[in-house]
Protein backbone atom coordinates (compact mmCIF):
# COMPACT_ATOMS: atom_id res chain seq x y z
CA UNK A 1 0.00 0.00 0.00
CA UNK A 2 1.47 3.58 -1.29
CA UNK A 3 1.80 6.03 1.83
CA UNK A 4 0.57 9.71 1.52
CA UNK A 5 0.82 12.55 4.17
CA UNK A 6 -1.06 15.59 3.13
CA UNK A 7 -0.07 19.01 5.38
CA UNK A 8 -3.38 20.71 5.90
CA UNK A 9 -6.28 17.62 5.29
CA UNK A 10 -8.97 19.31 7.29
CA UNK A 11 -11.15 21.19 4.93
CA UNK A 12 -11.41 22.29 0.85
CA UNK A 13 -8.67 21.09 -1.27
CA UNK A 14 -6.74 18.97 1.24
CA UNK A 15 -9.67 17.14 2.67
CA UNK A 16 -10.97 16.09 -1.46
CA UNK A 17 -7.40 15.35 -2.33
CA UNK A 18 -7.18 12.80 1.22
CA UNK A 19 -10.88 11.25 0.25
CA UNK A 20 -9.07 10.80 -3.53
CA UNK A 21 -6.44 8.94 -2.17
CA UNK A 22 -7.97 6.73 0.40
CA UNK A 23 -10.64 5.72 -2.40
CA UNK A 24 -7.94 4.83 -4.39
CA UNK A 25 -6.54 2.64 -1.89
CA UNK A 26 -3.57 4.83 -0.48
CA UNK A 27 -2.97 5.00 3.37
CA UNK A 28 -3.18 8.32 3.82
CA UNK A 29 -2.12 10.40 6.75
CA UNK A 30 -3.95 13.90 7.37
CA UNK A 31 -2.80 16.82 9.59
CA UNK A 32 -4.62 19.77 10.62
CA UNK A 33 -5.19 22.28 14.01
CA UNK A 34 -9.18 21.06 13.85
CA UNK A 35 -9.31 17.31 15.72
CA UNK A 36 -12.84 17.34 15.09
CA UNK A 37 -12.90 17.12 11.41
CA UNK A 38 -9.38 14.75 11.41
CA UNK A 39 -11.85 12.85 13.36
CA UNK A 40 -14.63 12.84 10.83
CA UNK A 41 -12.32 12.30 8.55
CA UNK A 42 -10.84 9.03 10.43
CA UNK A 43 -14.58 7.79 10.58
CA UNK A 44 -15.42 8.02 6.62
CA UNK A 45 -11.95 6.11 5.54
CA UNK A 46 -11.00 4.16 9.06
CA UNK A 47 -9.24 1.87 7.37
CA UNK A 48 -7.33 4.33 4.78
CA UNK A 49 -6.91 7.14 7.15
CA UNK A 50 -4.56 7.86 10.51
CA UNK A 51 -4.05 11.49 11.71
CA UNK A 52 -1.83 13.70 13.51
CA UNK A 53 -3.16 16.93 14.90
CA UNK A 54 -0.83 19.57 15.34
CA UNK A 55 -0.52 23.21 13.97
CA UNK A 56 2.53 24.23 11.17
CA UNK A 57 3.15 27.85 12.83
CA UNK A 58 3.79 26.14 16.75
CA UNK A 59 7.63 25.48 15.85
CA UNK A 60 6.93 21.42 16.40
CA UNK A 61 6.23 20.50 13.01
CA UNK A 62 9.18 18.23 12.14
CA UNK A 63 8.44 16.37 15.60
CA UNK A 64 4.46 15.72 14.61
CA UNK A 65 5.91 14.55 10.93
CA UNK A 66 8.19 11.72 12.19
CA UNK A 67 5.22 10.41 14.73
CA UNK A 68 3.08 9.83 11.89
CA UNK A 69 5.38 8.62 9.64
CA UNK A 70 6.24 5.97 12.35
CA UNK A 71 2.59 5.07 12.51
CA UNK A 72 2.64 4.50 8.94
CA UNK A 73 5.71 2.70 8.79
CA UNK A 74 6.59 4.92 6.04
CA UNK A 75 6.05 7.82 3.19
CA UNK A 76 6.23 7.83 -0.32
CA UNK A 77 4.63 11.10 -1.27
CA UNK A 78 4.34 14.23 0.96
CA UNK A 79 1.62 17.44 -0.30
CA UNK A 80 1.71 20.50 1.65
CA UNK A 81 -1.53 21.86 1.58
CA UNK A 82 -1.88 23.61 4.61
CA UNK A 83 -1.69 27.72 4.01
CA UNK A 84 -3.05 30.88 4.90
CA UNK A 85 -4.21 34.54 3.20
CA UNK A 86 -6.51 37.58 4.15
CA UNK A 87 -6.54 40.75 2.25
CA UNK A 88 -4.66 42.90 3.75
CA UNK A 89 -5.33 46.30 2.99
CA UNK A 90 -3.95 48.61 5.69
CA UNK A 91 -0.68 46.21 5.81
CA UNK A 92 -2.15 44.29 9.48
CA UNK A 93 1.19 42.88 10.64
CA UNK A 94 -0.80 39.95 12.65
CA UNK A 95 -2.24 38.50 9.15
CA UNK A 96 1.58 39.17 7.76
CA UNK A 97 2.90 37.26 10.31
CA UNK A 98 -0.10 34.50 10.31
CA UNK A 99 1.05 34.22 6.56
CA UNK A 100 4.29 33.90 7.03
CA UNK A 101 4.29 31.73 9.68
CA UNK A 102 2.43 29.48 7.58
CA UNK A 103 3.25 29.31 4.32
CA UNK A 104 7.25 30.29 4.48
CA UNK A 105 7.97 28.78 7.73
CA UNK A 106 5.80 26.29 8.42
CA UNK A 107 6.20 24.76 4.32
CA UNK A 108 10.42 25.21 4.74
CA UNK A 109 10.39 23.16 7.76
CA UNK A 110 8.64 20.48 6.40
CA UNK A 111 9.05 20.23 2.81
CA UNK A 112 12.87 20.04 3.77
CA UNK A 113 12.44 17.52 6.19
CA UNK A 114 10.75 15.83 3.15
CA UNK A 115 12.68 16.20 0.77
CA UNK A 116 15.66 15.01 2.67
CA UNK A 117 14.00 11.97 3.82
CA UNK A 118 13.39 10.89 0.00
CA UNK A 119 16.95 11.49 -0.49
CA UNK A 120 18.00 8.79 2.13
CA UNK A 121 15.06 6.69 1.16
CA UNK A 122 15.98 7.03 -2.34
CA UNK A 123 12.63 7.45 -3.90
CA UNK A 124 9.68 10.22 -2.92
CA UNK A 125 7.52 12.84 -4.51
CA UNK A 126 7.13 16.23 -2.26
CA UNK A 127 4.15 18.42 -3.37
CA UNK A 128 3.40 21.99 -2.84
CA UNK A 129 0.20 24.00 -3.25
CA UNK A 130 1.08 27.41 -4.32
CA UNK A 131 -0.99 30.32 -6.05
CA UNK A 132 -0.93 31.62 -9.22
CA UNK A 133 -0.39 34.95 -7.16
CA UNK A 134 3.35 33.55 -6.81
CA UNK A 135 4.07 35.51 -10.01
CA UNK A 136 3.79 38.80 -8.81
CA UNK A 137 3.35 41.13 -5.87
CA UNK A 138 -0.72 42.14 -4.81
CA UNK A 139 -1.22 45.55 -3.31
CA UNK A 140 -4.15 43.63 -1.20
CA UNK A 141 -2.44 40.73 -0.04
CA UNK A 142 1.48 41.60 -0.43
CA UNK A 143 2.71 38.99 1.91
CA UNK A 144 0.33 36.21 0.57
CA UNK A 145 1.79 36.83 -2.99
CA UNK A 146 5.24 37.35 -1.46
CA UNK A 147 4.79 33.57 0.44
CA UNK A 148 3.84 31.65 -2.38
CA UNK A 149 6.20 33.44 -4.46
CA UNK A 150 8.86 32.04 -2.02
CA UNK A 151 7.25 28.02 -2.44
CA UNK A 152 7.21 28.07 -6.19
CA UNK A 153 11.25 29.48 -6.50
CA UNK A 154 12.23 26.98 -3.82
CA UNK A 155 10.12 24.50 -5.69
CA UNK A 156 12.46 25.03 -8.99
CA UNK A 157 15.09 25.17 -6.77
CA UNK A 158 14.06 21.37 -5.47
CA UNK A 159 13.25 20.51 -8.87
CA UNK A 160 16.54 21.02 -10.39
CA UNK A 161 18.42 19.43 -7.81
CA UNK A 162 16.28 16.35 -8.34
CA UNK A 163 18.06 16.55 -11.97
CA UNK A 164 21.19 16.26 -10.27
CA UNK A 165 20.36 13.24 -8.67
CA UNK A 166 20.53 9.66 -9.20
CA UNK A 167 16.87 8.55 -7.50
CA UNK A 168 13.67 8.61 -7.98
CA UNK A 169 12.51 11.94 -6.42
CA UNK A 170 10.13 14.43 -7.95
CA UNK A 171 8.59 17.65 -6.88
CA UNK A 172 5.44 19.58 -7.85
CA UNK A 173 4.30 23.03 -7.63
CA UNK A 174 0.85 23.04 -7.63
CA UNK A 175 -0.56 26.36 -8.55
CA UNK A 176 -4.14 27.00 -8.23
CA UNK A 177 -6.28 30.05 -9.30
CA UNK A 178 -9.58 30.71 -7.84
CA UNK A 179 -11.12 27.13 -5.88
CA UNK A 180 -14.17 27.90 -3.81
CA UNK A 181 -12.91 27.07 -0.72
CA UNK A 182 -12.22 29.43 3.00
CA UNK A 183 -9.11 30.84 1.54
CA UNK A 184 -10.84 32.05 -1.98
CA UNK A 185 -11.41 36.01 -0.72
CA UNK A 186 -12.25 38.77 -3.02
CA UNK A 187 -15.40 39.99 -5.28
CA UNK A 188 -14.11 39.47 -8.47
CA UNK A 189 -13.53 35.66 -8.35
CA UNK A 190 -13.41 34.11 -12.01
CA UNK A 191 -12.68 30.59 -13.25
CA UNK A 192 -13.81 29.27 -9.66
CA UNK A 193 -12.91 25.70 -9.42
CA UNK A 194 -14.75 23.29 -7.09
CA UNK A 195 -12.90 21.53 -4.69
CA UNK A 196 -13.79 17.94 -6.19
CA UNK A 197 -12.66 19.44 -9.60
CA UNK A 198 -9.21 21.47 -8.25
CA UNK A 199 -8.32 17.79 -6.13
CA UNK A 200 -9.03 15.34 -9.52
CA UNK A 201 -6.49 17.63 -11.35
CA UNK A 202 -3.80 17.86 -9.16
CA UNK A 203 -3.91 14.34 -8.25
CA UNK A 204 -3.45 13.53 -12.18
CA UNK A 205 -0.43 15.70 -12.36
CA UNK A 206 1.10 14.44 -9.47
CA UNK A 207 0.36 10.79 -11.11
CA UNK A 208 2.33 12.51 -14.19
CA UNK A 209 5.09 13.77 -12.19
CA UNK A 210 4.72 17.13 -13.28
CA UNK A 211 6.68 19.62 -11.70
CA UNK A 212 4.62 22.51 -12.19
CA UNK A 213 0.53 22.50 -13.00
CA UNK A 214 -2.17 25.35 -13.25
CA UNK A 215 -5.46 24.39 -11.23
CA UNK A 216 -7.78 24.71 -13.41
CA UNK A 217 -5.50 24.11 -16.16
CA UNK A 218 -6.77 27.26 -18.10
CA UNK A 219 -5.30 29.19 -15.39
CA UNK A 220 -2.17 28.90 -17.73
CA UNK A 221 -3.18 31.30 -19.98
CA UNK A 222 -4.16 34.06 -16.81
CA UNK A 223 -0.11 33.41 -15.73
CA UNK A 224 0.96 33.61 -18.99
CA UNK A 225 -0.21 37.06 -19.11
CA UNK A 226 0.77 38.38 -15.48
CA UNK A 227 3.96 37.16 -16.44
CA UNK A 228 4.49 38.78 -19.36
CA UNK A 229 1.99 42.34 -18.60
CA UNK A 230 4.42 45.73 -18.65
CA UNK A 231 4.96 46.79 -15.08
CA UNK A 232 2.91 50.16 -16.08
CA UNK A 233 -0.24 48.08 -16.67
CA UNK A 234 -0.09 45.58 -13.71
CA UNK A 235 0.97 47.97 -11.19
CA UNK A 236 -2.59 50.09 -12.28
CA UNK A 237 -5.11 46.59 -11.73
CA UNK A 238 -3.35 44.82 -8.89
């Protein structure tokens, strides 16, 4: 039985992508701050799921991640899912930090742990959802651009030293646009993926071993053109 942790399993894209994987006969383990819904989790898929309830930001993260790989006896694919964003308009250094926290911090700590584990094991696949708002800054939400911005480049970083490497390890950068889930803030939402949808996808590009993927895949074409916009354009809409 293949052996999948996923970093944030508790709600909207991690909770689909855990259901995915236990239907598809993986033993998957799930983290989250919410026992209650590991819990319900547990109960749907008791004999595909075992959790681990502990929060990314409390410094204890690496700890939490070897107790459940022990109670798997094992990992073959790690997705960090787990991640955090508010508009913040009036720059509020508590959601800056919040953001921080979890989605430079908390991902580094783990994803290296990961990574480096494959490495001895000699075979893995370490997963990362990002944003399409990795490609450039957001007036509303500079640290949430600037922390996914910081997964995708040490994504390509992971990525090419996988190239260097004589084992089986691959990494993907998952990057999603809008998926109506918590974290999907804003009125002028377009494209919104369901959960369901946004999960099926990314699990087929992990199955390819892509290293990068746009959730929904027409999201492509909106990073294409961020990318590529003159500064004197972008810097008037975002």
């Amino acid at each position: 039985m293949k052996k999948v942790i996923i970093i944030g399993a508790t709600s909207g894209i991690g909770r689909e992508l855990a259901g995915l994987y236990a239907r598809t006969g993986w033993l998957v383990g799930a983290t989250g701050r919410r026992q209650d819904l590991l819990y319900t989790l547990q109960l749907e898929y008791p004999n595909n799921v075992i959790t681990e309830c502990f929060d990314v930001t409390a410094n204890e993260s690496t700890n939490h991640l070897k107790s459940l790989i022990a109670k798997m006896d094992g990992m073959d694919l790690l997705i960090y899912n787990s991640g955090f964003g508010d508009v913040s308009e009036s720059l509020n250094w508590e959601l800056d930090k919040t953001t921080v926290d979890t989605n430079v911090n908390g991902f580094i700590e783990i994803v290296n742990y990961s990574f480096n584990y494959f490495v001895q094991q000699g075979h893995g696949h370490v997963v990362t959802t990002s944003s399409v708002a990795s490609l450039r800054g957001n007036s509303m939400a500079p640290a949430y651009s600037a922390s996914k911005a910081f997964q995708s480049v040490y994504f390509e970083g992971l990525y090419m030293k996988t190239k260097k490497m004589n084992a089986e390890i691959y990494v993907t950068d998952v990057q999603p646009g809008f998926v109506d889930t918590n974290m999907a803030k804003g009125n002028k939402r377009f494209w919104v993926a369901s959960p369901e949808k946004a999960a099926q996808q990314i699990f087929d590009a992990i199955e390819k071993k892509k290293w990068r993927v746009y959730i929904t895949q027409r999201w492509r074409m909106v990073a294409t053109a961020m990318k590529w916009m003159p500064d004197f354009i972008y810097h008037r809409i975002a």
